[in-house]
Structures are given as structure tokens and as C-alpha cells.
C-alpha atoms as a PDB file:
ATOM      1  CA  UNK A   1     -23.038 -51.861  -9.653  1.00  0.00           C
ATOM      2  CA  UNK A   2     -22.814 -48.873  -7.493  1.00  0.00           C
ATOM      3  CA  UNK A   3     -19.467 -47.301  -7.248  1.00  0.00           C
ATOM      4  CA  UNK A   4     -18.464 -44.391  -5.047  1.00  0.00           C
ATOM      5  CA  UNK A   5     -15.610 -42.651  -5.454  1.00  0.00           C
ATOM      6  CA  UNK A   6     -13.866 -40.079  -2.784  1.00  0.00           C
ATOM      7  CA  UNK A   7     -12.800 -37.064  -4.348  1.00  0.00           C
ATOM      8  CA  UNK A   8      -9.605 -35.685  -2.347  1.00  0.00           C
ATOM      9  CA  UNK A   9      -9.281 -32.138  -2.169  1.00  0.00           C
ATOM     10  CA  UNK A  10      -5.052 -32.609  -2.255  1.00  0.00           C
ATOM     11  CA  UNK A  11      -4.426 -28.816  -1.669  1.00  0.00           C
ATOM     12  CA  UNK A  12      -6.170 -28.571   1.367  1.00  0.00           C
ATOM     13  CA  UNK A  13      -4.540 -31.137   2.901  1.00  0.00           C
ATOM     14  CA  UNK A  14      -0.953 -29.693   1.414  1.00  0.00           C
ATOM     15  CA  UNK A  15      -0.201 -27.899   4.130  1.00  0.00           C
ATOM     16  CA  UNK A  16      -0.283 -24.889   2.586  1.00  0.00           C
ATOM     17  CA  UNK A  17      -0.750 -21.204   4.112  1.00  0.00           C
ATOM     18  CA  UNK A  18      -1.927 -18.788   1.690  1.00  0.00           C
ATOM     19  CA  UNK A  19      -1.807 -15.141   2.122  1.00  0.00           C
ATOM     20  CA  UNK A  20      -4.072 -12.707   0.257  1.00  0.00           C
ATOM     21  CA  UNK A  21      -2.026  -9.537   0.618  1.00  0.00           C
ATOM     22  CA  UNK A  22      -5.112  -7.607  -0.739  1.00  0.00           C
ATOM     23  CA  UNK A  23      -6.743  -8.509   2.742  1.00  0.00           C
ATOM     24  CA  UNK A  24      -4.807  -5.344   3.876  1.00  0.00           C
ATOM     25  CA  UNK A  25      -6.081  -2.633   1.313  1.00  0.00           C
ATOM     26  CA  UNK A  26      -6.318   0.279   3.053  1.00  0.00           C
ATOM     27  CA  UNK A  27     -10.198   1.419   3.753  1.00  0.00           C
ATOM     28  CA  UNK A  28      -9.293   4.642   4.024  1.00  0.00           C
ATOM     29  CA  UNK A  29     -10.728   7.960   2.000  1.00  0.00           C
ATOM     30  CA  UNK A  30      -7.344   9.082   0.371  1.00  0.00           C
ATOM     31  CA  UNK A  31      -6.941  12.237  -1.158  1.00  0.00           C
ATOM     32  CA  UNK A  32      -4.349  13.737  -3.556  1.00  0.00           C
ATOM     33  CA  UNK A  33      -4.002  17.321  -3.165  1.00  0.00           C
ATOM     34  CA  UNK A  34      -2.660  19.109  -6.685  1.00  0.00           C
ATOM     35  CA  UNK A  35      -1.086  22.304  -5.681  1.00  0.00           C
ATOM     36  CA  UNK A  36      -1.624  22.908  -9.937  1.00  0.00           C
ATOM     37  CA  UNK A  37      -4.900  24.500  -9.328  1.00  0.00           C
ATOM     38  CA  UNK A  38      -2.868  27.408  -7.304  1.00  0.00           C
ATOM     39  CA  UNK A  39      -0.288  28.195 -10.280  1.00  0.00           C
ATOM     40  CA  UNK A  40      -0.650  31.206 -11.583  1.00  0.00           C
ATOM     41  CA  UNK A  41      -1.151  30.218 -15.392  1.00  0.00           C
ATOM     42  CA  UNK A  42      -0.164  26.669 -14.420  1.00  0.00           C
ATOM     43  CA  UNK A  43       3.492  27.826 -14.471  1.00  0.00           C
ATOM     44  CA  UNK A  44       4.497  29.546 -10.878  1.00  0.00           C
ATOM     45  CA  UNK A  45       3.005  29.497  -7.438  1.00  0.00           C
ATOM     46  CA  UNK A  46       2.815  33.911  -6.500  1.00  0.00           C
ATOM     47  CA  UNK A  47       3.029  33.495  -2.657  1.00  0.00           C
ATOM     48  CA  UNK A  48       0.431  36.508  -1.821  1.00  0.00           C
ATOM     49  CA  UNK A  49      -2.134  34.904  -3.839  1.00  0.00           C
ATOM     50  CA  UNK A  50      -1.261  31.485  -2.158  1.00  0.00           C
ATOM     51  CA  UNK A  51      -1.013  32.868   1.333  1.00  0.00           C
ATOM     52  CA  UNK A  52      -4.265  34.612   0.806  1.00  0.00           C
ATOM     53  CA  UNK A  53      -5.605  30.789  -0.440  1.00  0.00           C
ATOM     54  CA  UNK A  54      -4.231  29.071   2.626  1.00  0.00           C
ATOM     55  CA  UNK A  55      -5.894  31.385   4.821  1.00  0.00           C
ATOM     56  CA  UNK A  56      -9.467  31.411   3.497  1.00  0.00           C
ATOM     57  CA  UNK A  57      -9.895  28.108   2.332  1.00  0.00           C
ATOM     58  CA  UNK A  58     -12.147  25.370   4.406  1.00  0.00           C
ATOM     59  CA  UNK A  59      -9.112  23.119   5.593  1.00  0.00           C
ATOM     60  CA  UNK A  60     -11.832  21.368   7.255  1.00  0.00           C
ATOM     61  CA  UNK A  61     -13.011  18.913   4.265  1.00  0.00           C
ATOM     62  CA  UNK A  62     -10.223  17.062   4.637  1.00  0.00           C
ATOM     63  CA  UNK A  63     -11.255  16.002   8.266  1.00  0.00           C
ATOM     64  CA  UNK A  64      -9.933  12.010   9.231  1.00  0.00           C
ATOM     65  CA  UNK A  65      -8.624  11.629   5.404  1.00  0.00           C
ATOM     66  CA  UNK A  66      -5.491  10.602   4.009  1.00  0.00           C
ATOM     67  CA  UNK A  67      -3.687  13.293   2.122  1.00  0.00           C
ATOM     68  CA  UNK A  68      -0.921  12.922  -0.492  1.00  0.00           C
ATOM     69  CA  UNK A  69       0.623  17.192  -1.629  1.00  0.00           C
ATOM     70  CA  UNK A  70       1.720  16.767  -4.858  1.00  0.00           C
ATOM     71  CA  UNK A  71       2.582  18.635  -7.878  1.00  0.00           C
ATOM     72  CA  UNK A  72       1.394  17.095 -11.331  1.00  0.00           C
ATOM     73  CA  UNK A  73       2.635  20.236 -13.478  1.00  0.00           C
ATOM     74  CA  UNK A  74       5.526  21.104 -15.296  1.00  0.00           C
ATOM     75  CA  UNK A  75       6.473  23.793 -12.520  1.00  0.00           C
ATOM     76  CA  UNK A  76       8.720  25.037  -9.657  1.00  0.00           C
ATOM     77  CA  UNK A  77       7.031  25.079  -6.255  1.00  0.00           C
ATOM     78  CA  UNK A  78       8.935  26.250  -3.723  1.00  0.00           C
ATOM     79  CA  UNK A  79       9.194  24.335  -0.858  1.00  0.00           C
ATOM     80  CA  UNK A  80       8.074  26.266   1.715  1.00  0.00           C
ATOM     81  CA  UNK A  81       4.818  26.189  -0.301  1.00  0.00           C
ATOM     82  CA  UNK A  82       4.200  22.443   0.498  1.00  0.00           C
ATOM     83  CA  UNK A  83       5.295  22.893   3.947  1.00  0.00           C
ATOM     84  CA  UNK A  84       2.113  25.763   4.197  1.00  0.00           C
ATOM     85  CA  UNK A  85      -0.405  22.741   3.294  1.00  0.00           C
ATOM     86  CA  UNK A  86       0.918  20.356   5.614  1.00  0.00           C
ATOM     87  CA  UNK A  87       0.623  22.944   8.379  1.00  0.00           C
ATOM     88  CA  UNK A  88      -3.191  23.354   7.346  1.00  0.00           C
ATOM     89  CA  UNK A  89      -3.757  19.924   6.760  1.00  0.00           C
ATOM     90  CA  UNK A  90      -2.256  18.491   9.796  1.00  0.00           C
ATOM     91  CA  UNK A  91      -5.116  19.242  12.455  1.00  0.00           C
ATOM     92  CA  UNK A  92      -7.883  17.978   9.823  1.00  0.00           C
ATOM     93  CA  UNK A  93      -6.204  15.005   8.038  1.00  0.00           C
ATOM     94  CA  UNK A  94      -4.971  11.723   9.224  1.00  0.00           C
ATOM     95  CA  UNK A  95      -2.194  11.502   7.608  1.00  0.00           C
ATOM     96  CA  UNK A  96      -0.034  13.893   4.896  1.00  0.00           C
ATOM     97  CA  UNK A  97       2.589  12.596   2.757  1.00  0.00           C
ATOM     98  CA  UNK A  98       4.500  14.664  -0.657  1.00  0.00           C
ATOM     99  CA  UNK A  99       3.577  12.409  -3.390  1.00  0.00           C
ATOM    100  CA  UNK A 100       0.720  10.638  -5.686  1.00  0.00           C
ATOM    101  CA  UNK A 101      -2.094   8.341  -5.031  1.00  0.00           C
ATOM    102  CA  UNK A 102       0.426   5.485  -5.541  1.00  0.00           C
ATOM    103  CA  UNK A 103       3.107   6.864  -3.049  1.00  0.00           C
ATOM    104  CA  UNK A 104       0.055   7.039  -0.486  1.00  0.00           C
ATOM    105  CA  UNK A 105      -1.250   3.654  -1.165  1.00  0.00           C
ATOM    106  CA  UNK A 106       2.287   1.955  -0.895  1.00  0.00           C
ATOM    107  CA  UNK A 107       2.619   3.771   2.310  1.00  0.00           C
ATOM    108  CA  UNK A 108      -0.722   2.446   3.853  1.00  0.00           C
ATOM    109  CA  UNK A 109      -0.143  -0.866   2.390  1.00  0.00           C
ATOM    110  CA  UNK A 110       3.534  -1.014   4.282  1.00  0.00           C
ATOM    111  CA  UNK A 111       2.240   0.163   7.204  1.00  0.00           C
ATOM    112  CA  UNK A 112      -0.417  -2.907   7.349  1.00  0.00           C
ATOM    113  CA  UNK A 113       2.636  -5.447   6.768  1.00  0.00           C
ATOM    114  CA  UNK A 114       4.257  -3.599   9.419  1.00  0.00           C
ATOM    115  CA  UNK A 115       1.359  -4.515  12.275  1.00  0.00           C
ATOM    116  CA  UNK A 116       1.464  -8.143  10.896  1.00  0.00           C
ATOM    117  CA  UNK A 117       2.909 -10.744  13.329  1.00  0.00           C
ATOM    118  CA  UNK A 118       5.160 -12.814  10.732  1.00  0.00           C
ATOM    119  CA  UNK A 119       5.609 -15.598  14.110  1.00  0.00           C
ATOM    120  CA  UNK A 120       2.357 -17.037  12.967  1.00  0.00           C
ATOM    121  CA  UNK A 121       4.473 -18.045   9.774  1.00  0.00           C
ATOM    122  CA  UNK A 122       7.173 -19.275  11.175  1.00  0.00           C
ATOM    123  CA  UNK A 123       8.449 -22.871   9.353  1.00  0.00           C
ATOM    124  CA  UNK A 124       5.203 -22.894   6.963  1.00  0.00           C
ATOM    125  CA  UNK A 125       5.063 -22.997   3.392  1.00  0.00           C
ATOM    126  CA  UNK A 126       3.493 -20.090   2.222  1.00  0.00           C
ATOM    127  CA  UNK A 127       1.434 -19.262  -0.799  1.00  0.00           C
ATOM    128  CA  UNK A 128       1.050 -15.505  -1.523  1.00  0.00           C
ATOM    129  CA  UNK A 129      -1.426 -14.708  -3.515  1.00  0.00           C
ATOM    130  CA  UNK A 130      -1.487 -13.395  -7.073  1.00  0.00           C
ATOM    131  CA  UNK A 131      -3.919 -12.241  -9.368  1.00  0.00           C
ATOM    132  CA  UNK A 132      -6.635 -10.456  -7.755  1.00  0.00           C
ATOM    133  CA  UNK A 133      -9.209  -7.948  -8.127  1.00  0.00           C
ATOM    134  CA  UNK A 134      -7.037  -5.414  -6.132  1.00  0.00           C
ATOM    135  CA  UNK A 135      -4.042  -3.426  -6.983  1.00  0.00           C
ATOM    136  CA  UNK A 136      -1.562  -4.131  -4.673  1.00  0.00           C
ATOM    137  CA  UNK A 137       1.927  -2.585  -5.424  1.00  0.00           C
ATOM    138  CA  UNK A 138       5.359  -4.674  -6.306  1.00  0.00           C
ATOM    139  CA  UNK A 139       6.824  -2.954  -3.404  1.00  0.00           C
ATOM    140  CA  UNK A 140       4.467  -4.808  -1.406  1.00  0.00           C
ATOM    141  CA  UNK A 141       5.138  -8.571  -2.794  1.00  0.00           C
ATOM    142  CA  UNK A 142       9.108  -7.308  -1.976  1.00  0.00           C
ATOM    143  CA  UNK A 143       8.431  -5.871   1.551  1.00  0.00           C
ATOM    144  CA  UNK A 144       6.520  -8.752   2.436  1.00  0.00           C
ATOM    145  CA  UNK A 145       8.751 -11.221   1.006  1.00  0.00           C
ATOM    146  CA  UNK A 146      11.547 -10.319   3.108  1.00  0.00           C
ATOM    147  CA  UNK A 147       9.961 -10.620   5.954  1.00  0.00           C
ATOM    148  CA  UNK A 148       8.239 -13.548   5.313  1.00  0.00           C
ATOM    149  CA  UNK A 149      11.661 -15.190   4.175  1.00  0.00           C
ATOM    150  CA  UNK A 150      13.169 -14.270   7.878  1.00  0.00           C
ATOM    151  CA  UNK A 151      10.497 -17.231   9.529  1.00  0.00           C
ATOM    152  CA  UNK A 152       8.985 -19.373   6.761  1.00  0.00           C
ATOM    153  CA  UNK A 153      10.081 -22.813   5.584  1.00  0.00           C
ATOM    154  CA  UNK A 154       8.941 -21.913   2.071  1.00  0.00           C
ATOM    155  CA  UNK A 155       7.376 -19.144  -0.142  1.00  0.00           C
ATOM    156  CA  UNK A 156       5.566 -19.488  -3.866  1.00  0.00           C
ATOM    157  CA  UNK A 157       3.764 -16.847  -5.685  1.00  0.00           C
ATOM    158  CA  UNK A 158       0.161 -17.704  -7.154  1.00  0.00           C
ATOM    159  CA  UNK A 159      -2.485 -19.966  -6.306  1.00  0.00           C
ATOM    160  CA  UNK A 160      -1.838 -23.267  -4.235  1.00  0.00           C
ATOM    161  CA  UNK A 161      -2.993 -25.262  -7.281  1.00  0.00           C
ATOM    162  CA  UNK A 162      -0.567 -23.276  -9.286  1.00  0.00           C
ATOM    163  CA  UNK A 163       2.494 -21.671  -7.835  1.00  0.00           C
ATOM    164  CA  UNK A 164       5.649 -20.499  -8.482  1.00  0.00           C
ATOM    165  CA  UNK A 165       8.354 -21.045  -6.220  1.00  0.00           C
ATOM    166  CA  UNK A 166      10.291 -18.066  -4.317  1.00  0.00           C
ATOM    167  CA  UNK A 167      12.140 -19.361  -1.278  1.00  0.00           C
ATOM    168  CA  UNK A 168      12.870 -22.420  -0.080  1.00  0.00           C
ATOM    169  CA  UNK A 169      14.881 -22.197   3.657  1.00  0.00           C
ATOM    170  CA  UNK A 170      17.601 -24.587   3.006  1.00  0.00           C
ATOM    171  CA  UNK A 171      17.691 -27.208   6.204  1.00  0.00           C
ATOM    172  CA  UNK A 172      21.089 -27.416   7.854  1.00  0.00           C
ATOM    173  CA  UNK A 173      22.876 -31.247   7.368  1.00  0.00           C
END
């Protein structure tokens, strides 16, 4: 007796959208500038020493990169000292933030949710996806969230097989 049996794949025919928000990693080379490395004993910044520094350095290496100033010691920088790097930086480097690696990345990632068209979501139940390979930020799940929750009929967190529910848009009686 032969036998065959259909297997139904029931998530794909759920309905479901799902959204890999690590589609939108920025591809960009990102650079953190330490001003630490122009501390005099890793303790304060002498201005004639960094003037000299901003003058004679090769600005040029950090051509079409993205550029986060930062401090990482234990010191006072003045402020005008930051605003001297920017000034360099900004005809070689795409973009220049103050802050880590982290600040930058949330920054590029934001801008990417920014540029999405959240229309194409609009009454859908939407999976965003968890547990990658990628690091995407919290701030990112929480950006996109509310502006996913502005159009879509539902959001869960996870995978489609396995989600955890976030927003439901209550329908009017």
C-alpha cells in the first residue's frame, strides 16, 4: 500500500512578514578616533603639541570613512580640541560623530530605518527577527518598533515558528 502524505509548510502560508533588521548593517569602514594617543602622559591634551599634530598629520586616511572622536581615558579634553578633528576630518570622512563604535553603529543603523518605507507594512503581521549572527542594537528593535506599530496589524519578536508577541492593533467595534 502506497501512501503519500503532503507535508504543509503552515508558516508560509501564515501570512506572516518577517523582517531581518540585520539586512540593514551598515557596510561601511567605521573608524573610532581616540584622542588618548595625544595626552600628554595620558592625563591632559597641551594645545601646542596638539595644534602642531593637527597640522602635520595625513588627514587623508580617513578618506569616504565613518568617524566616531572619542575619548576612552580618564581625562579632560577641552572642547575646542574635538571641534579641531572634526574640522580636519570633515573634507576626508563621510561622516563624524563624538562617541564610540556603538554610538556610530546605532547612528548608521537609525539612519537605514529612517530610508525604510513602513507603507509596505501597513495592516500585516510582522515578525522581526531575533537571534542572528549580527549585532544589532536594542535601540534599534525600539526605533523600529514604533514605527512599525504606527501601520502594522501585528508585531512578534523571534522566528515565525516561534514568536513572541509585541503589538497587536486593537480593531475598532
Amino acid at each position: 500500500m502506497d501512501i503519500q502524505t503532503n507535508i504543509v509548510n503552515k508558516v508560509a502560508q501564515s501570512g506572516l512578514v518577517t523582517v531581518d533588521l540585520a539586512n540593514y548593517h551598515p557596510q561601511a569602514d567605521n573608524v573610532v578616533y581616540d584622542i588618548k594617543d595625544n595626552l600628554f602622559h595620558g592625563l591632559i591634551l597641551k594645545e601646542k603639541d596638539f595644534r602642531e599634530f593637527i597640522k602635520t598629520n595625513d588627514w587623508s586616511q580617513y578618506a569616504d570613512k565613518h568617524v566616531a572622536i572619542t575619548c576612552s581615558a580618564d581625562a579632560i579634553v577641552p572642547t575646542w580640541a574635538y571641534m579641531l578633528l572634526a574640522n580636519k576630518l570633515e573634507p576626508y570622512a563621510a561622516t563624524i560623530i563624538f562617541g564610540d563604535a556603538d554610538e556610530l553603529l546605532r547612528m548608521q543603523y537609525a539612519a537605514a530605518i529612517e530610508q525604510i518605507d513602513m507603507e509596505q507594512f501597513r495592516d500585516q503581521r510582522v515578525v522581526v527577527k531575533g537571534c542572528g549572527d549580527t549585532f544589532i542594537p536594542e535601540s534599534i528593535f525600539v526605533l523600529f518598533t514604533v514605527k512599525l506599530s504606527k501601520v502594522a496589524k501585528s508585531i512578534m519578536y523571534g522566528e515565525p515558528c516561534s514568536t513572541v508577541p509585541v503589538f497587536k492593533r486593537v480593531q475598532p467595534k
